[in-house]
C-alpha atoms as a PDB file:
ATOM      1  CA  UNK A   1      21.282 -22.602 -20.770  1.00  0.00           C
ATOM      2  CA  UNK A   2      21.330 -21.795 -17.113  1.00  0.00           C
ATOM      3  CA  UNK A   3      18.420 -20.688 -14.877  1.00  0.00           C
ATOM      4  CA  UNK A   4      19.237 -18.739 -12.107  1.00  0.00           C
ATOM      5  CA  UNK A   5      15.941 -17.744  -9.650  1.00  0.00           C
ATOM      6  CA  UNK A   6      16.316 -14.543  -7.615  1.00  0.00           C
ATOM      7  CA  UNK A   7      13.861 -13.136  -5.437  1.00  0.00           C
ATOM      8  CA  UNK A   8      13.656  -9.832  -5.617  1.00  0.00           C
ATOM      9  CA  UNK A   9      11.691  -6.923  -4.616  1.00  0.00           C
ATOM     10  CA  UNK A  10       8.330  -6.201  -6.945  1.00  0.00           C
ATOM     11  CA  UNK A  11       9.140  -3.379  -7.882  1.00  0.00           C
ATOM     12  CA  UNK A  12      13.219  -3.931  -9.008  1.00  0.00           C
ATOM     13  CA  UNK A  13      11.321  -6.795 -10.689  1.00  0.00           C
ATOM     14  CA  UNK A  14       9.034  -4.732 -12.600  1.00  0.00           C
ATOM     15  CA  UNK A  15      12.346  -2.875 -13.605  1.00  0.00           C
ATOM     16  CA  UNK A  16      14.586  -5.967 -14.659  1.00  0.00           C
ATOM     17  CA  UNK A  17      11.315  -6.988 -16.711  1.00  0.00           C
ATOM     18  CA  UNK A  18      10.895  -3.568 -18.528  1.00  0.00           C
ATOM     19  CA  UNK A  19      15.091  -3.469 -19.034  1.00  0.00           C
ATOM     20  CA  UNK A  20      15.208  -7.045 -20.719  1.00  0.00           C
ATOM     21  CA  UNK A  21      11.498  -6.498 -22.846  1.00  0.00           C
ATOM     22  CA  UNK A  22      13.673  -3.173 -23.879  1.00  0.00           C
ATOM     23  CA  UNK A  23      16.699  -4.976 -24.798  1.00  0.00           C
ATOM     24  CA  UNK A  24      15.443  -7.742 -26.575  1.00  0.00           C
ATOM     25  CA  UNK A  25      13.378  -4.852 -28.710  1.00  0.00           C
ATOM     26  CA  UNK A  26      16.117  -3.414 -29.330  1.00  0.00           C
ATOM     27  CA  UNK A  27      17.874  -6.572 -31.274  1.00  0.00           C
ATOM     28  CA  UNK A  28      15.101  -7.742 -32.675  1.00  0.00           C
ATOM     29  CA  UNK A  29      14.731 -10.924 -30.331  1.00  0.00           C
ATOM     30  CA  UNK A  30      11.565 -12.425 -28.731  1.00  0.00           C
ATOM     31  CA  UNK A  31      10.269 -10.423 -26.000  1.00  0.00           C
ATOM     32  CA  UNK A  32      11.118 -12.077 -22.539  1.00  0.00           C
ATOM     33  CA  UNK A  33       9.133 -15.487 -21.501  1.00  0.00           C
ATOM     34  CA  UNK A  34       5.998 -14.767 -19.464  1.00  0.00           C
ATOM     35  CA  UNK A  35       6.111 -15.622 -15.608  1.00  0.00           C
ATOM     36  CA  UNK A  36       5.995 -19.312 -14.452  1.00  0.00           C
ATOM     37  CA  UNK A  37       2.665 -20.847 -14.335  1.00  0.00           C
ATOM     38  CA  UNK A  38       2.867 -21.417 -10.640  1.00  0.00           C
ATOM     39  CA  UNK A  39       2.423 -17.565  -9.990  1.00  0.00           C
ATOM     40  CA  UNK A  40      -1.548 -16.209  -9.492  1.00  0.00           C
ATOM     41  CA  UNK A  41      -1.999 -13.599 -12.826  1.00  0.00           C
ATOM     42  CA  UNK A  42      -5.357 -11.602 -12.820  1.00  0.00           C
ATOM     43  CA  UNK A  43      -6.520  -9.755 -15.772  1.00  0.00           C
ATOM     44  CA  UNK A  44      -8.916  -7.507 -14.324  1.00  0.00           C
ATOM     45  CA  UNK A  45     -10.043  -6.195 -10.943  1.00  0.00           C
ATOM     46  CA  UNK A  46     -12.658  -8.189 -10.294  1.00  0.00           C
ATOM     47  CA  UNK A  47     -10.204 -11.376 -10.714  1.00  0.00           C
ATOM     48  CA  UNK A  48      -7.727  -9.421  -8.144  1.00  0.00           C
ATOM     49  CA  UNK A  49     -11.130  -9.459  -5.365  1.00  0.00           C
ATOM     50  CA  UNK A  50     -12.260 -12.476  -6.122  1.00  0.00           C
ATOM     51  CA  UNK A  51      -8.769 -14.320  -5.819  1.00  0.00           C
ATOM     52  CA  UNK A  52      -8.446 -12.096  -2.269  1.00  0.00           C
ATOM     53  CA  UNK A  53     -11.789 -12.965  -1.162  1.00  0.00           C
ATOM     54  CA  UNK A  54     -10.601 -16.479  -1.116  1.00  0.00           C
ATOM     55  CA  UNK A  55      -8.502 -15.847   1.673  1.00  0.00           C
ATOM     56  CA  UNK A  56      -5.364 -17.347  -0.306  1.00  0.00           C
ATOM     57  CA  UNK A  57      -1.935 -18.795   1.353  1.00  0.00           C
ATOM     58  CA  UNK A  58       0.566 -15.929   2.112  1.00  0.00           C
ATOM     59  CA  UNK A  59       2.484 -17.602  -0.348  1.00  0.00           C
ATOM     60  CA  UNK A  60      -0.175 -16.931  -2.876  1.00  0.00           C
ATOM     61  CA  UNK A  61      -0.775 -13.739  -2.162  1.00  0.00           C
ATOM     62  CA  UNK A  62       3.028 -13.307  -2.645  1.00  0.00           C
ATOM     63  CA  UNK A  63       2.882 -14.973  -6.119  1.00  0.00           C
ATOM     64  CA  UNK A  64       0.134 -12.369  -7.254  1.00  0.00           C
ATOM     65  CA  UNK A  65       1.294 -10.783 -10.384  1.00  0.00           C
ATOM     66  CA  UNK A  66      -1.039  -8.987 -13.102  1.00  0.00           C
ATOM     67  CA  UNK A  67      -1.432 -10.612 -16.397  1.00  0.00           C
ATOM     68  CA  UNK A  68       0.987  -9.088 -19.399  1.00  0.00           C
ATOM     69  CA  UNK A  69      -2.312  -7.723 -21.525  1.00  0.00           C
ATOM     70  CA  UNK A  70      -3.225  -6.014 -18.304  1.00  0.00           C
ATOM     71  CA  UNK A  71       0.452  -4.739 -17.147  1.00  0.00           C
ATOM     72  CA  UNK A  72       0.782  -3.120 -20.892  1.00  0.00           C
ATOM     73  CA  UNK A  73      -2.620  -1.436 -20.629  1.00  0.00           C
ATOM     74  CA  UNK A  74      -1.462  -0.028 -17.583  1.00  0.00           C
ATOM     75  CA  UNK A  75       2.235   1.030 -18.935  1.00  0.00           C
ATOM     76  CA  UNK A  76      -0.024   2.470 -21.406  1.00  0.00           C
ATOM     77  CA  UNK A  77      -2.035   4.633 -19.917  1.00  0.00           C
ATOM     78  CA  UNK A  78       0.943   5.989 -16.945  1.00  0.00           C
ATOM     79  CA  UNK A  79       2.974   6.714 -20.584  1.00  0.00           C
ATOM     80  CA  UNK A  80      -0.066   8.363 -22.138  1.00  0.00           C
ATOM     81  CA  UNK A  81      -0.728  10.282 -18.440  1.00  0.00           C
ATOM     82  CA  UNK A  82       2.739  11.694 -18.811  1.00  0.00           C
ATOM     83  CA  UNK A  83       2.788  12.879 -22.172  1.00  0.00           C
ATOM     84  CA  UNK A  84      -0.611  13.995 -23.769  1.00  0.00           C
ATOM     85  CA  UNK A  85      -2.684  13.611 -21.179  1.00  0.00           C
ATOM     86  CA  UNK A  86      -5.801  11.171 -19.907  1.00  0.00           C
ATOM     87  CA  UNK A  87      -9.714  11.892 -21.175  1.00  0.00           C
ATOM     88  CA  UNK A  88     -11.471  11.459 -17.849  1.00  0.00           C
ATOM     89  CA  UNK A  89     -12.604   7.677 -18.972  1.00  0.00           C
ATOM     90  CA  UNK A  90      -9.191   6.503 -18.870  1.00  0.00           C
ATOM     91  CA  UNK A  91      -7.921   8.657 -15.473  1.00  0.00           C
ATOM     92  CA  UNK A  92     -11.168   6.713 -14.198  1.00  0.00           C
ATOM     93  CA  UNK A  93      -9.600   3.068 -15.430  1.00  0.00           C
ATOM     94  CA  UNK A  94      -6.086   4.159 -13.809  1.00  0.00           C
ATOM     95  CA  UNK A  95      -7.325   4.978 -10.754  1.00  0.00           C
ATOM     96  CA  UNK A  96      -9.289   1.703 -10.510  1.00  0.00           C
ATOM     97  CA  UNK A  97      -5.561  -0.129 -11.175  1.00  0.00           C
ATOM     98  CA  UNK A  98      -4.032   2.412  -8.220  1.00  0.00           C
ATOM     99  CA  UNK A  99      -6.503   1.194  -6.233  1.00  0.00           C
ATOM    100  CA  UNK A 100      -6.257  -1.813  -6.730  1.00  0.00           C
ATOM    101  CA  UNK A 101      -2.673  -2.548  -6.909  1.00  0.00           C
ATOM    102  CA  UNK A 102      -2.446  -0.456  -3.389  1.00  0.00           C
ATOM    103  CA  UNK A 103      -4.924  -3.169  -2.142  1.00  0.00           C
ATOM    104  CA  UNK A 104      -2.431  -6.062  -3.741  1.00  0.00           C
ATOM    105  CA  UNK A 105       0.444  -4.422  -1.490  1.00  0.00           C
ATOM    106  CA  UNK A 106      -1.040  -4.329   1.651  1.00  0.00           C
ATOM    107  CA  UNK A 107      -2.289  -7.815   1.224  1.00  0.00           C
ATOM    108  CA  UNK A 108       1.451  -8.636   0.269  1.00  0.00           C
ATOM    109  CA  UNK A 109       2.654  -6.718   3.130  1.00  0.00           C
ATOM    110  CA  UNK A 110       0.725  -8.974   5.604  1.00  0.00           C
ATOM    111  CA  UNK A 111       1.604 -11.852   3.754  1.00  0.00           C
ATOM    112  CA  UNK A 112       5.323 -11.122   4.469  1.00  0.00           C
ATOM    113  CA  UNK A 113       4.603 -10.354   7.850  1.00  0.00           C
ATOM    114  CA  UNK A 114       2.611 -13.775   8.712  1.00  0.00           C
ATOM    115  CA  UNK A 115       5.369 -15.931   6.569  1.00  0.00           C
ATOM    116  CA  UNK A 116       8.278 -13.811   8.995  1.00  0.00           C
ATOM    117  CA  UNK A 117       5.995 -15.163  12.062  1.00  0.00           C
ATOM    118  CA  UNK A 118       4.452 -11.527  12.992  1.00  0.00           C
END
């Protein structure tokens, strides 16, 4: 089999990721293999802070992806925002992730712009 590596914006990767999870569901195949080893995956916020707070490569900061457990809780609650609603507990948790993951894009936006040489 043949490995082709793409890079990609985040978020079409988030969508390819979703599309081929969906597909393989669909004929009853094993769900897609998780992310190389090489890339930083946090489970929770405080592993997000603490990898930032050690001022990582650019690279690095690029490679930051959340864990699977923690990208399915969140999938979870945005599907469970859109249907039934949120009790205020969990519109509490998925703020922390918005937060969060807005703080994991402006670190990735800098990243970019010191690996472009601005």
């Amino acid at each position: 089999m043949a490995v082709i590596n793409l890079e990609v914006p985040d978020q079409l990767a988030d969508q390819l990721r979703r599309a081929g999870e969906e597909v393989a569901r669909l004929h009853g195949l094993a769900p897609a293999p998780q992310p190389p080893d090489h890339f930083a995956m946090y489970a929770s916020v405080a592993e997000v802070l603490e990898f930032l707070a050690r001022l990582p490569s650019p690279e690095q900061v690029l490679a930051l992806r959340a864990a699977e457990p923690l990208q399915s809780r969140i999938s979870a609650l945005l599907e469970k925002n859109r249907t039934v609603g949120l009790d205020p507990k969990e519109e509490q948790e998925l703020d922390q992730y918005e937060y969060v993951d807005h703080l994991v894009r402006i670190a990735k936006a800098k990243a970019q712009l010191k690996i472009q040489g601005g």
